[in-house]
N, C-alpha and C. Protein backbone atom coordinates (compact mmCIF):
# COMPACT_ATOMS: atom_id res chain seq x y z
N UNK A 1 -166.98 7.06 114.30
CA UNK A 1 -168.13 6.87 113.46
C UNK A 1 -168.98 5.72 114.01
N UNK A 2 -170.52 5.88 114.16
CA UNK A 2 -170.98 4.63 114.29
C UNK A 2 -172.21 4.56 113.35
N UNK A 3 -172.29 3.28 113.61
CA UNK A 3 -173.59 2.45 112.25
C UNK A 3 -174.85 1.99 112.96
N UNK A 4 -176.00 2.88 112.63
CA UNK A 4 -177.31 2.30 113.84
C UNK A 4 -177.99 1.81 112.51
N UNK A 5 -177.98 0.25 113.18
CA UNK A 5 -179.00 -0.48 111.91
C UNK A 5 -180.81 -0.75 112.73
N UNK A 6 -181.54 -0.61 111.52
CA UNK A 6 -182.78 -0.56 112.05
C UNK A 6 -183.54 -2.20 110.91
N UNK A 7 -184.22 -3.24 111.81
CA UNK A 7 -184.52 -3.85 110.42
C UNK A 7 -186.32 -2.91 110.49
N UNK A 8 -186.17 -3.86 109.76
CA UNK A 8 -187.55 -2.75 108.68
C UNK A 8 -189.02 -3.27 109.92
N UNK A 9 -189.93 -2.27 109.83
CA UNK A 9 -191.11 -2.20 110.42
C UNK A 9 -192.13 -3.88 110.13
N UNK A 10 -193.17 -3.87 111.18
CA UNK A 10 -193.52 -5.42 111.29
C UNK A 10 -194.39 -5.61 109.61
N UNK A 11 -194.30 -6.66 109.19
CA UNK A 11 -195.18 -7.11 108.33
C UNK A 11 -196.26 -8.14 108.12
N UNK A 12 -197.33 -8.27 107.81
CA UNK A 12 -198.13 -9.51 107.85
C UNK A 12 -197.49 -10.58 107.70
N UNK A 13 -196.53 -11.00 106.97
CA UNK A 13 -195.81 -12.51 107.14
C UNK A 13 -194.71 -12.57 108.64
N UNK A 14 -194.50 -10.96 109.01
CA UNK A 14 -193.95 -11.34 110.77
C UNK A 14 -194.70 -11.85 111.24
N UNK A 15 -195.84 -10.93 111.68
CA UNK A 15 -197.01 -11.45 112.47
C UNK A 15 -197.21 -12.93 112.12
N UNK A 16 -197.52 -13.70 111.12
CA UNK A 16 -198.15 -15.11 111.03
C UNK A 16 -196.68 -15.77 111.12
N UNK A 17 -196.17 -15.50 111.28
CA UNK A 17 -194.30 -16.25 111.66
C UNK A 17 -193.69 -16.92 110.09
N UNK A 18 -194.19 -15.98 109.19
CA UNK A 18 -193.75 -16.83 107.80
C UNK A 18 -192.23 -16.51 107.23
N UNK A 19 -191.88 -17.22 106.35
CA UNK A 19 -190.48 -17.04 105.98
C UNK A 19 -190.70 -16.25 104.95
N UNK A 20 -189.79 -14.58 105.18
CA UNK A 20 -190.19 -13.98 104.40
C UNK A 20 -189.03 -13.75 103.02
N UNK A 21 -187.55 -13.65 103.53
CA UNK A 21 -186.50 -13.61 102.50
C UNK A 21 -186.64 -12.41 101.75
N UNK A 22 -186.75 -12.51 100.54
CA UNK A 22 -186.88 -11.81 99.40
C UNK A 22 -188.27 -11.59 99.03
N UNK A 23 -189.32 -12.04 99.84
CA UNK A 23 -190.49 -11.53 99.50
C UNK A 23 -190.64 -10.07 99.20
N UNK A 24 -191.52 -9.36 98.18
CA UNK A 24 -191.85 -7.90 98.71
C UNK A 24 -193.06 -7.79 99.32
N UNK A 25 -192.81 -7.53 100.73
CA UNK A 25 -193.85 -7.46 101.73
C UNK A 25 -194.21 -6.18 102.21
N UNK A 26 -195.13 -5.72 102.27
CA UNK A 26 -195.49 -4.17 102.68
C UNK A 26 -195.34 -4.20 104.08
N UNK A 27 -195.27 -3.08 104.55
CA UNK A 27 -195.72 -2.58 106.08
C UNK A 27 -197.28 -3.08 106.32
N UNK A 28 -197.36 -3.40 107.56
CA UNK A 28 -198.85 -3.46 108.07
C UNK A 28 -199.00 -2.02 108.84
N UNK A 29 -200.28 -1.84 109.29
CA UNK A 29 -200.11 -0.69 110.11
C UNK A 29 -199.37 -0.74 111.45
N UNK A 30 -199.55 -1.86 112.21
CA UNK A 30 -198.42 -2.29 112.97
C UNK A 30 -197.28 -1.43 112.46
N UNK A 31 -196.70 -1.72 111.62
CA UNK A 31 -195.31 -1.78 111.12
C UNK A 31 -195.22 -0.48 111.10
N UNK A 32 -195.88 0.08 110.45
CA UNK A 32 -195.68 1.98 110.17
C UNK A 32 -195.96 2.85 111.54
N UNK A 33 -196.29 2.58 112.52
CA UNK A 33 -196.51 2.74 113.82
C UNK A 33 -195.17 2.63 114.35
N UNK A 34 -194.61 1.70 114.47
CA UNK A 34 -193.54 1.03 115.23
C UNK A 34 -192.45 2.09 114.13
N UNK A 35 -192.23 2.28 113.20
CA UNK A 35 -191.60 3.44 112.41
C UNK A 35 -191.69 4.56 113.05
N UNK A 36 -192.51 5.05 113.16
CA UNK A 36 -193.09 6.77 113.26
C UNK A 36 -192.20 6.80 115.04
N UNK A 37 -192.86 5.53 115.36
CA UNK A 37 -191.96 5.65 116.94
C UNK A 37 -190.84 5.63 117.26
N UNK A 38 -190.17 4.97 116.28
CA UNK A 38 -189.16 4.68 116.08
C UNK A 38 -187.46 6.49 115.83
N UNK A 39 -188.76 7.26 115.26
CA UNK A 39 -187.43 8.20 114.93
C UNK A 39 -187.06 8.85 115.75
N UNK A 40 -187.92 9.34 116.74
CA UNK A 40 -187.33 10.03 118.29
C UNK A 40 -186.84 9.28 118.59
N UNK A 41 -186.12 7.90 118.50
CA UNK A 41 -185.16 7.99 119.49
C UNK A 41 -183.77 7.71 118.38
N UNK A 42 -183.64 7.92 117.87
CA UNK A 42 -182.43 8.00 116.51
C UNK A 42 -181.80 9.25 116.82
N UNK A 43 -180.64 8.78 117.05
CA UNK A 43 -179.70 10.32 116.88
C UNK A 43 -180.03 11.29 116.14
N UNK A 44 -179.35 12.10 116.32
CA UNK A 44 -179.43 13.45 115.37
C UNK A 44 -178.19 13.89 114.57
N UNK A 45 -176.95 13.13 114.99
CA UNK A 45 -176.04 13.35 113.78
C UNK A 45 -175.64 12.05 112.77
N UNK A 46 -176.91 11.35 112.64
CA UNK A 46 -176.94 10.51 110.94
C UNK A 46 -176.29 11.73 110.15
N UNK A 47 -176.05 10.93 108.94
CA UNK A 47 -175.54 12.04 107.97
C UNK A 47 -176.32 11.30 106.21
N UNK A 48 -176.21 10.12 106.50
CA UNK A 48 -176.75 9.16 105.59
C UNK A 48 -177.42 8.23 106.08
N UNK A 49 -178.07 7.56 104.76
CA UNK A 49 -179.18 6.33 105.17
C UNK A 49 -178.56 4.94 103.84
N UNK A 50 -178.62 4.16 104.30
CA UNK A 50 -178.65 2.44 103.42
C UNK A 50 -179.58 1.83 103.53
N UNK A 51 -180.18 1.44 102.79
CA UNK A 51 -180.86 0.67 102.85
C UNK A 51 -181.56 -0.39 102.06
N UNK A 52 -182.05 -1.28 102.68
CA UNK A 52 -182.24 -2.43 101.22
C UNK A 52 -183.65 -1.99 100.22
N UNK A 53 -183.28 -2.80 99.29
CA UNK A 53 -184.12 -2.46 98.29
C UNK A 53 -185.69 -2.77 98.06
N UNK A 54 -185.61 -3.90 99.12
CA UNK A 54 -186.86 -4.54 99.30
C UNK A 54 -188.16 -3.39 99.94
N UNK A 55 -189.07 -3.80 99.22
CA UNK A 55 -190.63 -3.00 99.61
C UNK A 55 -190.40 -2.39 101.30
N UNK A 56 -190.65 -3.58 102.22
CA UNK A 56 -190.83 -3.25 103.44
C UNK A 56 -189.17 -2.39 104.29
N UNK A 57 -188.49 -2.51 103.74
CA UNK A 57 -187.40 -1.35 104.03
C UNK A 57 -187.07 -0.01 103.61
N UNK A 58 -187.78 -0.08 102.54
CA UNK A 58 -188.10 1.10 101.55
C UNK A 58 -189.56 1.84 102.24
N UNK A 59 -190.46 1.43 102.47
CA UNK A 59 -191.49 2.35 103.29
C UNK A 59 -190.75 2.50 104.55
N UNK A 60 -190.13 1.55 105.43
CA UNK A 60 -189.55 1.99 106.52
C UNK A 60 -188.89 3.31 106.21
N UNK A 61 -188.02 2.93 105.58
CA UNK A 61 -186.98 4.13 105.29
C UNK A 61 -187.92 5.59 104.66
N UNK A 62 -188.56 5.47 104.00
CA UNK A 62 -189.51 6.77 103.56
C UNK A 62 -190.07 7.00 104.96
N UNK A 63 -190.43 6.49 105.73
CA UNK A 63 -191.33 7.34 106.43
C UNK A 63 -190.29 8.29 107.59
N UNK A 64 -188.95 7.35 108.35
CA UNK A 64 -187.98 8.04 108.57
C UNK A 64 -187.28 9.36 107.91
N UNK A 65 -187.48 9.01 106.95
CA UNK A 65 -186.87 10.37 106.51
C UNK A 65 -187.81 11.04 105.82
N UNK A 66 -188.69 11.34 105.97
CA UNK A 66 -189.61 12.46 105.95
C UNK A 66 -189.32 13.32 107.17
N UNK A 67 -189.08 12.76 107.79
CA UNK A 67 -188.21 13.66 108.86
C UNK A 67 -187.01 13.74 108.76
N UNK A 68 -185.98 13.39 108.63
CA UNK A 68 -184.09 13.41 108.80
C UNK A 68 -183.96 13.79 107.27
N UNK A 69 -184.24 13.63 106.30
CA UNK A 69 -184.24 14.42 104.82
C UNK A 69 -182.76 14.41 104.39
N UNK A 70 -182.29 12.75 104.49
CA UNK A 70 -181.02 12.53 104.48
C UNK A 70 -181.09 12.01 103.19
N UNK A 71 -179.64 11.82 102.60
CA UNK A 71 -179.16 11.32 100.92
C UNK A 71 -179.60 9.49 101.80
N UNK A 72 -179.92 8.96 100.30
CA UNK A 72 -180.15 7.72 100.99
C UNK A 72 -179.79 6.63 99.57
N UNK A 73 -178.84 5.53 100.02
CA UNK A 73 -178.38 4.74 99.08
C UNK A 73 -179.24 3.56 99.17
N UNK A 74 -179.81 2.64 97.95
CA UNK A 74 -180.48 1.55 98.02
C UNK A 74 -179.75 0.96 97.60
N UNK A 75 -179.55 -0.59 98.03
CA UNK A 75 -178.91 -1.90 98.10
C UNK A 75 -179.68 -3.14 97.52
N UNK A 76 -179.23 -3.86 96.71
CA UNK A 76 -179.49 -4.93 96.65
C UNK A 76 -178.68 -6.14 98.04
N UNK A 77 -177.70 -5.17 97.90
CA UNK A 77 -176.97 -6.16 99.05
C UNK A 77 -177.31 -6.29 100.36
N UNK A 78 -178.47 -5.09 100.75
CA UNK A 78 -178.99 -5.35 102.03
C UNK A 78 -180.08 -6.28 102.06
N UNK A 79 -180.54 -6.87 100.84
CA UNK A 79 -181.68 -8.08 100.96
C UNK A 79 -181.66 -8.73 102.01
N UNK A 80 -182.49 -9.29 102.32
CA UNK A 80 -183.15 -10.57 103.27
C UNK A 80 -182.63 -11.50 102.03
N UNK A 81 -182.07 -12.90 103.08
CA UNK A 81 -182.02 -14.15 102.14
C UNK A 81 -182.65 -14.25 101.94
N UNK A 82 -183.20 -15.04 100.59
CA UNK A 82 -184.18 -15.69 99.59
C UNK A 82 -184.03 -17.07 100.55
N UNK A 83 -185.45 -17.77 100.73
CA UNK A 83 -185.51 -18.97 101.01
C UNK A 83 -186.10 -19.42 100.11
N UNK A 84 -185.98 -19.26 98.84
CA UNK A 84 -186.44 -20.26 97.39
C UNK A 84 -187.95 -20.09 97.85
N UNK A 85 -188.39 -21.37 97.91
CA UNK A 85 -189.80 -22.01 97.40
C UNK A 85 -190.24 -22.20 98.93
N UNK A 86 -189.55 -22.11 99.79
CA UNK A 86 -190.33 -21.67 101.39
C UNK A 86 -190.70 -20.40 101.76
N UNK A 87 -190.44 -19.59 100.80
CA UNK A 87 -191.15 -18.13 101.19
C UNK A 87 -192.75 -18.24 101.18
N UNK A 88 -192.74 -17.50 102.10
CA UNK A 88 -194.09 -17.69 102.62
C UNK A 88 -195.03 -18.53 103.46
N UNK A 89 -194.22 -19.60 103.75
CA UNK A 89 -194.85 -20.68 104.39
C UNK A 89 -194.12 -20.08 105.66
N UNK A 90 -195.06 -20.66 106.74
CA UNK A 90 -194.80 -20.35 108.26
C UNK A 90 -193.65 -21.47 108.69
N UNK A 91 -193.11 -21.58 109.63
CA UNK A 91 -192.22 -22.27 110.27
C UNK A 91 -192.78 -23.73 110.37
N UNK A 92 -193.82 -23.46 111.14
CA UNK A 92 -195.07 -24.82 111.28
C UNK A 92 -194.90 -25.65 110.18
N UNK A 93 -195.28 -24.97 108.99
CA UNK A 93 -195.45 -25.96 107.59
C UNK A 93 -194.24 -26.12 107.32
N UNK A 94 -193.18 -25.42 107.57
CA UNK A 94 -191.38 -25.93 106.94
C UNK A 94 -191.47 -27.35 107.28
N UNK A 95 -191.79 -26.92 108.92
CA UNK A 95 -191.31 -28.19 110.06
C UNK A 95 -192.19 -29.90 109.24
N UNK A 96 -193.56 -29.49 108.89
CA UNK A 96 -194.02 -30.88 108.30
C UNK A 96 -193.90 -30.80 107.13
N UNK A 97 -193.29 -30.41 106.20
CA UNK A 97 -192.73 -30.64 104.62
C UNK A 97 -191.10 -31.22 104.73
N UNK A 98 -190.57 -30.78 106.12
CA UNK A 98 -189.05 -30.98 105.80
C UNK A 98 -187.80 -31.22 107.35
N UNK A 99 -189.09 -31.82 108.16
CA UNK A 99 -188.99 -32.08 109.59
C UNK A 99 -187.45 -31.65 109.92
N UNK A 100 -186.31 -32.63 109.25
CA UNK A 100 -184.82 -32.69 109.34
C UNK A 100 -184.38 -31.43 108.71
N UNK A 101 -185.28 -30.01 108.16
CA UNK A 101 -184.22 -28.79 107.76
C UNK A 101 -184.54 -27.91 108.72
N UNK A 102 -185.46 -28.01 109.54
CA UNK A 102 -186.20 -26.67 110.26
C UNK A 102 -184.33 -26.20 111.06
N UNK A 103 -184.10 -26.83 111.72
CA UNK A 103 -183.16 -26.27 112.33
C UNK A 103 -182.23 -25.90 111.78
N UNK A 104 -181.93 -26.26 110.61
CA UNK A 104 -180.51 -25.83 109.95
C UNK A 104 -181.11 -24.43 109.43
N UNK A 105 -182.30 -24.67 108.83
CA UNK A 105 -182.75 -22.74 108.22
C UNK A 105 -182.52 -21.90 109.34
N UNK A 106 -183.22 -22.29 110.77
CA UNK A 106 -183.23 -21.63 111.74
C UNK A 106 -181.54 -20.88 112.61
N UNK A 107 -180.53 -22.09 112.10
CA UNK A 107 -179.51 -21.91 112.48
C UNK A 107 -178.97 -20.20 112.62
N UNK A 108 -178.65 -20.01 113.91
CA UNK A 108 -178.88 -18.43 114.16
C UNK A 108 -177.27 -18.11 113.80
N UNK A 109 -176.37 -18.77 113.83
CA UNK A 109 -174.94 -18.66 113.61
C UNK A 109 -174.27 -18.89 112.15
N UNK A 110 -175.57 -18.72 111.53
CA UNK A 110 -175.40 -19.06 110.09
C UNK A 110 -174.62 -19.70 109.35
N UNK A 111 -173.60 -20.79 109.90
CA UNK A 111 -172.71 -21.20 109.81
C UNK A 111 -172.78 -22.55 108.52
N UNK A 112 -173.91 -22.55 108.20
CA UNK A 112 -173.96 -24.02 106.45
C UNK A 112 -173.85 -22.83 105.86
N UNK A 113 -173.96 -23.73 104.53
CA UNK A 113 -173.74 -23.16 103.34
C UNK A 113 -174.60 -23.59 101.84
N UNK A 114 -175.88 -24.00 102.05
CA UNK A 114 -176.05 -24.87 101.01
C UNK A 114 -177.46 -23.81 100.16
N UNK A 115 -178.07 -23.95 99.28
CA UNK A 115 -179.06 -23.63 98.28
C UNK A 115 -180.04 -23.91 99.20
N UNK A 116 -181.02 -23.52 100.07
CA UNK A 116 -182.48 -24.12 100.48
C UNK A 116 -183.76 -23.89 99.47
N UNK A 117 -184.10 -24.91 98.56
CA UNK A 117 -185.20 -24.66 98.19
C UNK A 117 -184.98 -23.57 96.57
N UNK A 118 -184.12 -23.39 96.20
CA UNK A 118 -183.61 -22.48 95.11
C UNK A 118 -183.23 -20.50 95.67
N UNK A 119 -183.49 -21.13 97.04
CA UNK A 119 -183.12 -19.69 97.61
C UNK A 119 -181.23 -19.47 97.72
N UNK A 120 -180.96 -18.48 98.71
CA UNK A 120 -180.02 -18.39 99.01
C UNK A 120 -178.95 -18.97 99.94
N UNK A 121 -177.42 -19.01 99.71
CA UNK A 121 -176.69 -19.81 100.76
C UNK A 121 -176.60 -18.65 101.68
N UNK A 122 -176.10 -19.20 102.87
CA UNK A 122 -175.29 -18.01 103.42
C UNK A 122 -173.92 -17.17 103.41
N UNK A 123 -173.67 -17.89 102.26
CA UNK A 123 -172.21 -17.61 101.60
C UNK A 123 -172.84 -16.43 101.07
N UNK A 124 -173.80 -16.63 100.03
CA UNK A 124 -174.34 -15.32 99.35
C UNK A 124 -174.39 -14.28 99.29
N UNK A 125 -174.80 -14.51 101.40
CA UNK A 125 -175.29 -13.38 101.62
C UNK A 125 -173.95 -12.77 102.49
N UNK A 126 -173.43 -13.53 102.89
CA UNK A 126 -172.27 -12.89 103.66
C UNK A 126 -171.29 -12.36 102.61
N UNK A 127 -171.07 -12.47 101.88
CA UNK A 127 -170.36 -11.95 99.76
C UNK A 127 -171.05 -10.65 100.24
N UNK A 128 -172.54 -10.40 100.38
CA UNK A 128 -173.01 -9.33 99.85
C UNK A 128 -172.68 -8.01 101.07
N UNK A 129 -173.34 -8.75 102.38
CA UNK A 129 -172.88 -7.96 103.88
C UNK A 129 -171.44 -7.73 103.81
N UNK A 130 -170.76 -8.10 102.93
CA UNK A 130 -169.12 -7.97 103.33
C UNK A 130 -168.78 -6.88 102.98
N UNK A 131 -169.32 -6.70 101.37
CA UNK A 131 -169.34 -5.25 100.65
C UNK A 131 -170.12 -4.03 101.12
N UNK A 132 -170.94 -4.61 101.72
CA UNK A 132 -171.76 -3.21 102.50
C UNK A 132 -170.75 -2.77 103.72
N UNK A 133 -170.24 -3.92 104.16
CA UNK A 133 -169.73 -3.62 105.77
C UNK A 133 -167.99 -2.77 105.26
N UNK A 134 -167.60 -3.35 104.04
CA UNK A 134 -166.41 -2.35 103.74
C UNK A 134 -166.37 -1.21 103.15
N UNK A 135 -167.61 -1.02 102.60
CA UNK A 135 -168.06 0.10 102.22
C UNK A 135 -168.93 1.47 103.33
N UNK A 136 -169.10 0.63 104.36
CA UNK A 136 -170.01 1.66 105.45
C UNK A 136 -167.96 1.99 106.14
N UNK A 137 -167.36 0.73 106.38
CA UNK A 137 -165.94 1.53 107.36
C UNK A 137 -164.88 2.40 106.94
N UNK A 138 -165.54 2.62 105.03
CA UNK A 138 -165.37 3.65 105.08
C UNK A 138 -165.59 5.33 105.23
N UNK A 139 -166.39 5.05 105.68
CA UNK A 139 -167.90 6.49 105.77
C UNK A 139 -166.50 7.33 107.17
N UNK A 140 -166.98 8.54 106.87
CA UNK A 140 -166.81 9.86 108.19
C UNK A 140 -167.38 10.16 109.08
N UNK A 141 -168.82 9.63 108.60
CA UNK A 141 -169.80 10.02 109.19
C UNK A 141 -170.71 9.04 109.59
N UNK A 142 -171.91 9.16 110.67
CA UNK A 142 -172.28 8.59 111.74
C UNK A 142 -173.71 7.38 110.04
N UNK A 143 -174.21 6.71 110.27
CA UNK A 143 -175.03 6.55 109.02
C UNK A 143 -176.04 5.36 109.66
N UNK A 144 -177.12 4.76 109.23
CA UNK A 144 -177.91 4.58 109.65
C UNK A 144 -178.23 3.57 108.40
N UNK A 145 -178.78 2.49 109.07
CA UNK A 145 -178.72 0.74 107.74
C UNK A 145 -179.86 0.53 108.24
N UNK A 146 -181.13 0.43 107.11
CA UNK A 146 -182.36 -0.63 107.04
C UNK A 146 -182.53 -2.10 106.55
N UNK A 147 -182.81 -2.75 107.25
CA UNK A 147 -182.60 -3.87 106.59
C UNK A 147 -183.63 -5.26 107.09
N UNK A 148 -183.09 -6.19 106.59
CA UNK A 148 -183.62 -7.40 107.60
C UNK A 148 -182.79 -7.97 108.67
N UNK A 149 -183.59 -8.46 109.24
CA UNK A 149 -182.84 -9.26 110.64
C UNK A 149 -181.92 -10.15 110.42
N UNK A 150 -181.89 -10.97 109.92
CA UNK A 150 -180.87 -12.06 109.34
C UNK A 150 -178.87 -10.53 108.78
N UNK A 151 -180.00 -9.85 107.94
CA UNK A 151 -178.65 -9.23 107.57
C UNK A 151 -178.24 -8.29 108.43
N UNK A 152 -178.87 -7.81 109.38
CA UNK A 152 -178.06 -7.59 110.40
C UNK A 152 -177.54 -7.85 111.70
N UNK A 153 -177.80 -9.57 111.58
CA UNK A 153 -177.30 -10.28 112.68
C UNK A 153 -175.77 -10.81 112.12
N UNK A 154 -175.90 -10.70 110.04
CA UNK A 154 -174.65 -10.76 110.12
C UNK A 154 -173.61 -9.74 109.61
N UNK A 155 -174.21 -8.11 109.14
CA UNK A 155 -173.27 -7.28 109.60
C UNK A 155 -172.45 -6.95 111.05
N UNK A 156 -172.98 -6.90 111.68
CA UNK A 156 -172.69 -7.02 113.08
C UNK A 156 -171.67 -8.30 113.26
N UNK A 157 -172.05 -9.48 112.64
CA UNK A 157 -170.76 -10.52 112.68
C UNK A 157 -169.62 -10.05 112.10
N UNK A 158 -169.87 -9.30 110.98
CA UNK A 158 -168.93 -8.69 109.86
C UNK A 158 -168.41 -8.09 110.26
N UNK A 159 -168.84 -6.50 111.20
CA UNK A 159 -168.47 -5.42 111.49
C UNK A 159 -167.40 -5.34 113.18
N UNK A 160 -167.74 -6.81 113.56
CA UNK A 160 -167.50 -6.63 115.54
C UNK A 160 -167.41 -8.03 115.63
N UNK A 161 -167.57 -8.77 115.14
CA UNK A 161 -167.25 -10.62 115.25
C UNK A 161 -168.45 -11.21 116.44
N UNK A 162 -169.21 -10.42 116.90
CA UNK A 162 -170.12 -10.31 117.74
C UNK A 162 -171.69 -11.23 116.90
N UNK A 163 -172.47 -12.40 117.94
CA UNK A 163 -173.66 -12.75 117.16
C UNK A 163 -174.72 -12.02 117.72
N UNK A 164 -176.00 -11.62 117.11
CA UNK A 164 -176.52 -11.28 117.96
C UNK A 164 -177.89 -12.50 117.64
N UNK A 165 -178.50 -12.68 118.67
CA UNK A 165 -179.44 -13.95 118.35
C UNK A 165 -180.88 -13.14 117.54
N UNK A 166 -181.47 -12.27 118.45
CA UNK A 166 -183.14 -12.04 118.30
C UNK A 166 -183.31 -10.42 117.91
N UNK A 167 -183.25 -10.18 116.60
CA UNK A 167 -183.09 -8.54 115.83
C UNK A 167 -185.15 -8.44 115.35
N UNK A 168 -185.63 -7.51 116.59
CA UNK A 168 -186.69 -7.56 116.54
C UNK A 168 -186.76 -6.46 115.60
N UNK A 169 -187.84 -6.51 114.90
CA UNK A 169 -188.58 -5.01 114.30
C UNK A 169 -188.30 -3.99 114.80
N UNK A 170 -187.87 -2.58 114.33
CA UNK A 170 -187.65 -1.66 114.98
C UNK A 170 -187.19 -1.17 115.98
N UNK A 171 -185.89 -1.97 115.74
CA UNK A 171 -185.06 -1.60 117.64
C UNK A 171 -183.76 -0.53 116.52
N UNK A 172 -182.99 0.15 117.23
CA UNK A 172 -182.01 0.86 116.89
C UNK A 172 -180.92 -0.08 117.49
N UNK A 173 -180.09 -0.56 116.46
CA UNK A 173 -178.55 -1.64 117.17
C UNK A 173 -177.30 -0.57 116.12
N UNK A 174 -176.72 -0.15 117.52
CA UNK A 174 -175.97 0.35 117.40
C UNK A 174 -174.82 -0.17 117.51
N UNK A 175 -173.76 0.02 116.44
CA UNK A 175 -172.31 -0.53 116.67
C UNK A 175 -171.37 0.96 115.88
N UNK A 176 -170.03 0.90 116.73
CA UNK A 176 -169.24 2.04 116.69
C UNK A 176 -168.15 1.60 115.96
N UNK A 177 -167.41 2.00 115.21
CA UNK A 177 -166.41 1.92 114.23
C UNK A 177 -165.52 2.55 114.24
């Protein structure tokens, strides 16, 4: 069985480099482009779809399966962390509101644990990826995860102990089970 995770198509807060988390952010046309391109190269024996609940994974995922016309489960647990009260601000402005956190948010190995801003720890979110990731090893079948980048830099930790650093928009990351 394997698990091809896709994170969700580009959005106006990608483009301006903002922290998006739990925002509900639409697709730009960018984004729905980079979708549509996106499904030729996706296998053909998916059997199912996951995906998070958030706006911009949810049009991802609709426009995919307007073609593949697969059963499709929505998640709260596939969220993007919440960064509290930095959503929305670009990296730039983190960096001069809070000079000494930029790197710990940025931390790609997710390895703290603390509240940023009334958002989420990474305890949170790894609680939540844990249940998705024991719940996908049990599947038969081949299945296919939308999501954000963060959460699938740490299913992939979950699923293969493997980090991966840079989960661009619309790549297919495939891992086998």
């Amino acid at each position: 069985m394997s698990l091809y995770f896709i994170r969700h198509g580009k959005t106006s807060y990608n483009q301006s480099g903002r922290l998006t988390g739990s925002v509900n952010v639409p697709l730009n046309a960018a984004g729905k482009r980079e979708v549509k391109n996106i499904i030729k190269k996706l296998p053909k024996n998916i059997k199912e779809i996951w995906c998070s609940d958030l706006l911009r994974a949810r049009q991802t995922c609709y426009i995919i399966n307007k073609e593949l016309n697969l059963p499709v489960k929505y998640t709260f647990n596939l969220r993007g962390r919440s960064f509290g009260s930095l959503e929305g601000k670009t990296w730039e402005q983190v960096t001069e509101m809070y000079p000494s956190q930029q790197l710990r948010l940025k931390d790609k190995k997710q390895q703290y644990n603390y509240h940023p801003y009334g958002g989420d720890s990474v305890g949170d979110i790894k609680k939540r990826v844990k249940k998705v990731c024991a719940c996908l090893k049990k599947k038969n079948h081949d299945v296919l995860v939308i999501t954000s980048g963060g959460v699938i830099r740490l299913l992939r930790y979950a699923c293969d102990g493997r980090i991966r650093l840079n989960i661009r928009n619309c790549l297919v990351h495939k891992l086998n089970l």
